[in-house]
N, C-alpha and C. Protein backbone atom coordinates (compact mmCIF):
# COMPACT_ATOMS: atom_id res chain seq x y z
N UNK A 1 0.81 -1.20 0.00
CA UNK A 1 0.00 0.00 0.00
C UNK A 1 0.85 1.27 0.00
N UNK A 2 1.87 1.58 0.63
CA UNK A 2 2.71 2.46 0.65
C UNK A 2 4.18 2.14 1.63
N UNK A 3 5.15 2.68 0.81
CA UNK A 3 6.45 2.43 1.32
C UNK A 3 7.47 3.79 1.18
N UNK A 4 8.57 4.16 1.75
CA UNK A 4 9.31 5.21 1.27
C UNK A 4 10.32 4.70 0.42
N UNK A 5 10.10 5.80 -0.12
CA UNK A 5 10.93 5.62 -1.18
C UNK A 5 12.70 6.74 -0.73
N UNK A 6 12.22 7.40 0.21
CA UNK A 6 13.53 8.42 0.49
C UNK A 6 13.77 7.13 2.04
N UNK A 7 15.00 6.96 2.14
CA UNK A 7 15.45 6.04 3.29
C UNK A 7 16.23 6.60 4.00
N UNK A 8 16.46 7.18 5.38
CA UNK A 8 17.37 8.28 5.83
C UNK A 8 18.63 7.21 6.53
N UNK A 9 19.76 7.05 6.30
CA UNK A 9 20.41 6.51 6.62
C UNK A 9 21.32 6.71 7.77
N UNK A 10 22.04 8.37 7.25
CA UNK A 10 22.44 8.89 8.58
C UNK A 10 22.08 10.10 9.36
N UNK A 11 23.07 10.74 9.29
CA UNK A 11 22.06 11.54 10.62
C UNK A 11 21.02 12.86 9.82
N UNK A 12 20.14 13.31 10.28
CA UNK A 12 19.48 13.77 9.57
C UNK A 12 18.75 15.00 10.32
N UNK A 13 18.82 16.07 9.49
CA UNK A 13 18.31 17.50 10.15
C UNK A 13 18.22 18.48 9.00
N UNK A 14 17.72 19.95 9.25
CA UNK A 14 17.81 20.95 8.10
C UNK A 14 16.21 20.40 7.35
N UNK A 15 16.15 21.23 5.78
CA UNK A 15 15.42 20.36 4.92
C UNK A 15 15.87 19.19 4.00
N UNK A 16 14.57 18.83 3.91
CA UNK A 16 15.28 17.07 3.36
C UNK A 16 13.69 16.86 2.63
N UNK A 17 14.20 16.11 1.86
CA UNK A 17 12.78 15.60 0.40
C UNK A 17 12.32 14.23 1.40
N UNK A 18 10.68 14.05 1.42
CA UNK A 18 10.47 13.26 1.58
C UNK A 18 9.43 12.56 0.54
N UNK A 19 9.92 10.99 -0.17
CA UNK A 19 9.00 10.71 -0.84
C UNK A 19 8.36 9.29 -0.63
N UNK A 20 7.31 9.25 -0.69
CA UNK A 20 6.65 7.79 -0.90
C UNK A 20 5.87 6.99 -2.01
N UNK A 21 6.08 5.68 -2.39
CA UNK A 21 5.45 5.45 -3.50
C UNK A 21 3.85 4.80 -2.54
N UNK A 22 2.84 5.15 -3.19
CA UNK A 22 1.55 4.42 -3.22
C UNK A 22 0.66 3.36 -4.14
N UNK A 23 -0.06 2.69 -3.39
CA UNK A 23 -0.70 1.76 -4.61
C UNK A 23 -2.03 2.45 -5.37
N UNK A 24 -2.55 1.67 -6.12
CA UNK A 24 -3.82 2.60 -6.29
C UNK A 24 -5.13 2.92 -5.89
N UNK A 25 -4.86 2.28 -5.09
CA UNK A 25 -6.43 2.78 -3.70
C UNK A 25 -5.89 3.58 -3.31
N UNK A 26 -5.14 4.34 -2.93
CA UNK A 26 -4.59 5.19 -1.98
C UNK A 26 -5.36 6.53 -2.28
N UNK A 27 -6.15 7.28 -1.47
CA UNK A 27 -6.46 8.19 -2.03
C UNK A 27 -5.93 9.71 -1.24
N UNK A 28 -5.21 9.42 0.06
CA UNK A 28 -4.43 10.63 0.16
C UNK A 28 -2.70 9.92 1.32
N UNK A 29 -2.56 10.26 1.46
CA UNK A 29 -1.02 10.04 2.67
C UNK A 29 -1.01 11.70 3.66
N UNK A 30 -0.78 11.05 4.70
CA UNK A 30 -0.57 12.02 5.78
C UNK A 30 1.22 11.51 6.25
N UNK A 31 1.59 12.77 6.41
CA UNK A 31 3.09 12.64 6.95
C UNK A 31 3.04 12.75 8.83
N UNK A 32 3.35 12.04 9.26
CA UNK A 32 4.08 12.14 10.86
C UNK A 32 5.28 12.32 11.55
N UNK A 33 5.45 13.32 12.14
CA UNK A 33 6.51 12.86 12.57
C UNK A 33 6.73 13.62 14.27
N UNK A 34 7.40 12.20 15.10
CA UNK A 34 7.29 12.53 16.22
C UNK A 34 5.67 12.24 16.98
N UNK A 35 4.82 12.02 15.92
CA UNK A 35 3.54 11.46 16.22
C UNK A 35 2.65 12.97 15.74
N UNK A 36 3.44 14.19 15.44
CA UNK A 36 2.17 15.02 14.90
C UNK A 36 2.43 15.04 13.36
N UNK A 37 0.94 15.23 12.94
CA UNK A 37 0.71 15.25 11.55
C UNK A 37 1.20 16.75 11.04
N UNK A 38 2.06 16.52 9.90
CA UNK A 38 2.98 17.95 9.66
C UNK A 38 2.46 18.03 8.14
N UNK A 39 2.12 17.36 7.26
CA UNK A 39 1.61 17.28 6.25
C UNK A 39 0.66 16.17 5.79
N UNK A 40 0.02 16.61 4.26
CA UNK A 40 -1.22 15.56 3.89
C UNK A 40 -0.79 16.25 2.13
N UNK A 41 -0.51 14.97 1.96
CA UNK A 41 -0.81 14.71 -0.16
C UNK A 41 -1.59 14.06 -0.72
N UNK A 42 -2.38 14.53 -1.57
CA UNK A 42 -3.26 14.14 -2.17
C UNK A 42 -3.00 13.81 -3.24
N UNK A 43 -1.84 13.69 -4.12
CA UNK A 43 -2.19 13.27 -5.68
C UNK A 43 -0.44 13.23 -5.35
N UNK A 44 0.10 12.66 -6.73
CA UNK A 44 1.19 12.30 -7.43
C UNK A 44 1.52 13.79 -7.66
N UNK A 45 3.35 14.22 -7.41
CA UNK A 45 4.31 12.98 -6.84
C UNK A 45 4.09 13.16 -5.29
N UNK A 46 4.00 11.66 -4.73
CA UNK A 46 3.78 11.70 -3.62
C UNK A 46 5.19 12.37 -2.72
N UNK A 47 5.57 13.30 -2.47
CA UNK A 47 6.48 13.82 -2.08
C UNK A 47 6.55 15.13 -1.61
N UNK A 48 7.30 15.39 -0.57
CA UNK A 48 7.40 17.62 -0.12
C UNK A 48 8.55 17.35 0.29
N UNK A 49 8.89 18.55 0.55
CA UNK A 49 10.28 19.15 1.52
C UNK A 49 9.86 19.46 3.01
N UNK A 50 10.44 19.13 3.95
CA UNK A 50 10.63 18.80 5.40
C UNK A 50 11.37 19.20 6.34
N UNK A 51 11.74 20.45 6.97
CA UNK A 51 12.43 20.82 7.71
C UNK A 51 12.34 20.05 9.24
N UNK A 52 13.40 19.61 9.50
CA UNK A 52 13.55 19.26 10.54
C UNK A 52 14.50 19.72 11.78
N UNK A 53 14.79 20.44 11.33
CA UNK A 53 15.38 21.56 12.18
C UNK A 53 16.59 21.59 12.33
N UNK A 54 17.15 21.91 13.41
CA UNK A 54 19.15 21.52 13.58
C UNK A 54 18.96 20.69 14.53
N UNK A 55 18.33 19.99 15.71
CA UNK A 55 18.54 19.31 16.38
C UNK A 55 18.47 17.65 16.03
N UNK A 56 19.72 17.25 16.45
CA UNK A 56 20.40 15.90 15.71
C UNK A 56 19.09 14.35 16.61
N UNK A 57 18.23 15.01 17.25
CA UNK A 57 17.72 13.86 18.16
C UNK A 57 16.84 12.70 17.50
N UNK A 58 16.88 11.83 18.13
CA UNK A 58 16.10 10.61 17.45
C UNK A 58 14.59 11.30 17.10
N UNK A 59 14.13 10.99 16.12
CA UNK A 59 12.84 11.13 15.08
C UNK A 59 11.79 10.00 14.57
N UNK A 60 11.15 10.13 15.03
CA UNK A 60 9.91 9.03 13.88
C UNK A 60 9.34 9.54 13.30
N UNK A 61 9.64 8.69 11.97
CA UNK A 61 8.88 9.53 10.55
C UNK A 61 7.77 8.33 9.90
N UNK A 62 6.46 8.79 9.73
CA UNK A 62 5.71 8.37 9.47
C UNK A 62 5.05 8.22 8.14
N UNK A 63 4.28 7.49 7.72
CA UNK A 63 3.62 8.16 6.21
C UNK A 63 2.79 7.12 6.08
N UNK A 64 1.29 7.27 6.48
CA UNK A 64 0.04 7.09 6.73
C UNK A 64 -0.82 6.90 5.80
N UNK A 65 -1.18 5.81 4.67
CA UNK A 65 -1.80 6.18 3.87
C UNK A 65 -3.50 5.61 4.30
N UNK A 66 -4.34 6.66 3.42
CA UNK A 66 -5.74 6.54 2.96
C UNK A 66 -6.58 6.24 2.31
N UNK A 67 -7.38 5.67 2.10
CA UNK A 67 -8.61 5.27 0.93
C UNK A 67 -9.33 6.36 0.92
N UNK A 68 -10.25 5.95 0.04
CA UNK A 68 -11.46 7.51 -0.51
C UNK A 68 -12.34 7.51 0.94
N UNK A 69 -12.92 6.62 1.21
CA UNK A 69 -13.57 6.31 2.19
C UNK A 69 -12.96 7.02 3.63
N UNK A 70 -11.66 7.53 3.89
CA UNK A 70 -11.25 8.00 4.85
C UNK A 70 -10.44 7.03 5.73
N UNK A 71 -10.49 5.63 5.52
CA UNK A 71 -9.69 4.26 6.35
C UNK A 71 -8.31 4.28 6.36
N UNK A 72 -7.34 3.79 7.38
CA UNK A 72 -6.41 3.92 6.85
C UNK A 72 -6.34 2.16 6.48
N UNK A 73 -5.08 2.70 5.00
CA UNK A 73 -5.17 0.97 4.21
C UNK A 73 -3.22 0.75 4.43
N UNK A 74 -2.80 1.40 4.81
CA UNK A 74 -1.40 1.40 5.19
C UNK A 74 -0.88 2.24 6.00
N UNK A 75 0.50 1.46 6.33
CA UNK A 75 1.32 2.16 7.30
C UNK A 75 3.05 2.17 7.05
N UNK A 76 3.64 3.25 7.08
CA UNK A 76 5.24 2.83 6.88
C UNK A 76 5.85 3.69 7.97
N UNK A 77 7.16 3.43 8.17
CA UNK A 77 7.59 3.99 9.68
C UNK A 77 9.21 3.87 8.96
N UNK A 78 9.71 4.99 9.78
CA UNK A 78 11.54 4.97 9.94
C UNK A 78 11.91 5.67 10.57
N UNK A 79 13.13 5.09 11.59
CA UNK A 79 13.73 6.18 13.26
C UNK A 79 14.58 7.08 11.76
N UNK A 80 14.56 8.23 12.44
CA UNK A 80 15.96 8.97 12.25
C UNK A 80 16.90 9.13 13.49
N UNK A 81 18.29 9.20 13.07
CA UNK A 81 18.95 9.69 13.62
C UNK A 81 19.38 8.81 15.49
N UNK A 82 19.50 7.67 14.43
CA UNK A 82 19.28 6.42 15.26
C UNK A 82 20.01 5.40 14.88
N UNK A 83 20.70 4.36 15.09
CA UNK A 83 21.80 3.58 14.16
C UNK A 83 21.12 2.29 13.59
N UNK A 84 21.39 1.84 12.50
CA UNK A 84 19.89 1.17 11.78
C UNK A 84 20.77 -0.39 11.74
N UNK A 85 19.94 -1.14 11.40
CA UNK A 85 20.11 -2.33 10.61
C UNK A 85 20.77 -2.60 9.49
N UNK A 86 21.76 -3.38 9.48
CA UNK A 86 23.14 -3.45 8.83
C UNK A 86 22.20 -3.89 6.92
N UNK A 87 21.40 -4.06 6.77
CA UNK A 87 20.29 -3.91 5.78
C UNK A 87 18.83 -4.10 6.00
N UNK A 88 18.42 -3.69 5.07
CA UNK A 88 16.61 -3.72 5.04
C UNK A 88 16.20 -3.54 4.24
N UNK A 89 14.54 -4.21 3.57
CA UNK A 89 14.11 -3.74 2.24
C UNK A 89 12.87 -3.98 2.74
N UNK A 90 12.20 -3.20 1.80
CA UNK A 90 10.80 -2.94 1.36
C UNK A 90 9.91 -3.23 0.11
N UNK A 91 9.23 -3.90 -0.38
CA UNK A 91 8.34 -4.29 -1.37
C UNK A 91 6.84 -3.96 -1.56
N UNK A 92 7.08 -3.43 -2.68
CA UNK A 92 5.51 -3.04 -3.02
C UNK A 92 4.75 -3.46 -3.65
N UNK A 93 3.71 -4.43 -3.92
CA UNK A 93 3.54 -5.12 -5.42
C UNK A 93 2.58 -4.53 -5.38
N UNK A 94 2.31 -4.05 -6.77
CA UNK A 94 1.50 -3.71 -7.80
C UNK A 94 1.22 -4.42 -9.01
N UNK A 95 -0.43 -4.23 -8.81
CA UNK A 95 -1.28 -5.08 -9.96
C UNK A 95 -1.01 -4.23 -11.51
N UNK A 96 -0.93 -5.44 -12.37
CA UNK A 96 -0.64 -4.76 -13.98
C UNK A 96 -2.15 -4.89 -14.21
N UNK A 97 -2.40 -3.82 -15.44
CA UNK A 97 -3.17 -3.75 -16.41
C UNK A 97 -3.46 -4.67 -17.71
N UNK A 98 -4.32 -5.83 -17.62
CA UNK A 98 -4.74 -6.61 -18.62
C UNK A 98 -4.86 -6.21 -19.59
């Protein structure tokens, strides 16, 4: 349903692009972070710019997606500024067109 597509690896502050890919139910994404909602996209490219300030402290970044209906149909999550897992991946499958 939705995954990021921007992966913050190291330390992270200032502005910074955040993007996510969605499937096609998705009918909006809300951004989190720290647990308050700082933005909401509605259409393609799913993506904004993000100030996060100068302070280097651990972060949770969120990105919440929606159906038309208002439900949420996904969820994706990533610490910043936090020391990660020596790898990780994410998969999105998407249905083709007959």
């Amino acid at each position: 349903m939705i995954v990021f597509v921007t992966l913050f690896l190291g330390l992270v502050f200032g502005p910074q692009s955040i993007s996510v890919i969605v499937g096609d139910e998705v009918d909006r994404v809300e951004i989190v972070v720290d647990g308050l909602r700082v933005a909401e996209l509605a259409d393609a490219p799913w993506s904004l710019e993000w100030d996060f300030g100068e302070d280097l402290a651990p972060r949770e970044l969120e990105a919440v997606a929606f159906d038309a209906e208002g439900e949420e149909i996904g969820r994706a999550r990533q610490w910043l500024n936090l020391p990660r897992q020596p790898a990780e991946a994410a998969i999105l499958v998407r249905g083709g067109k007959n």
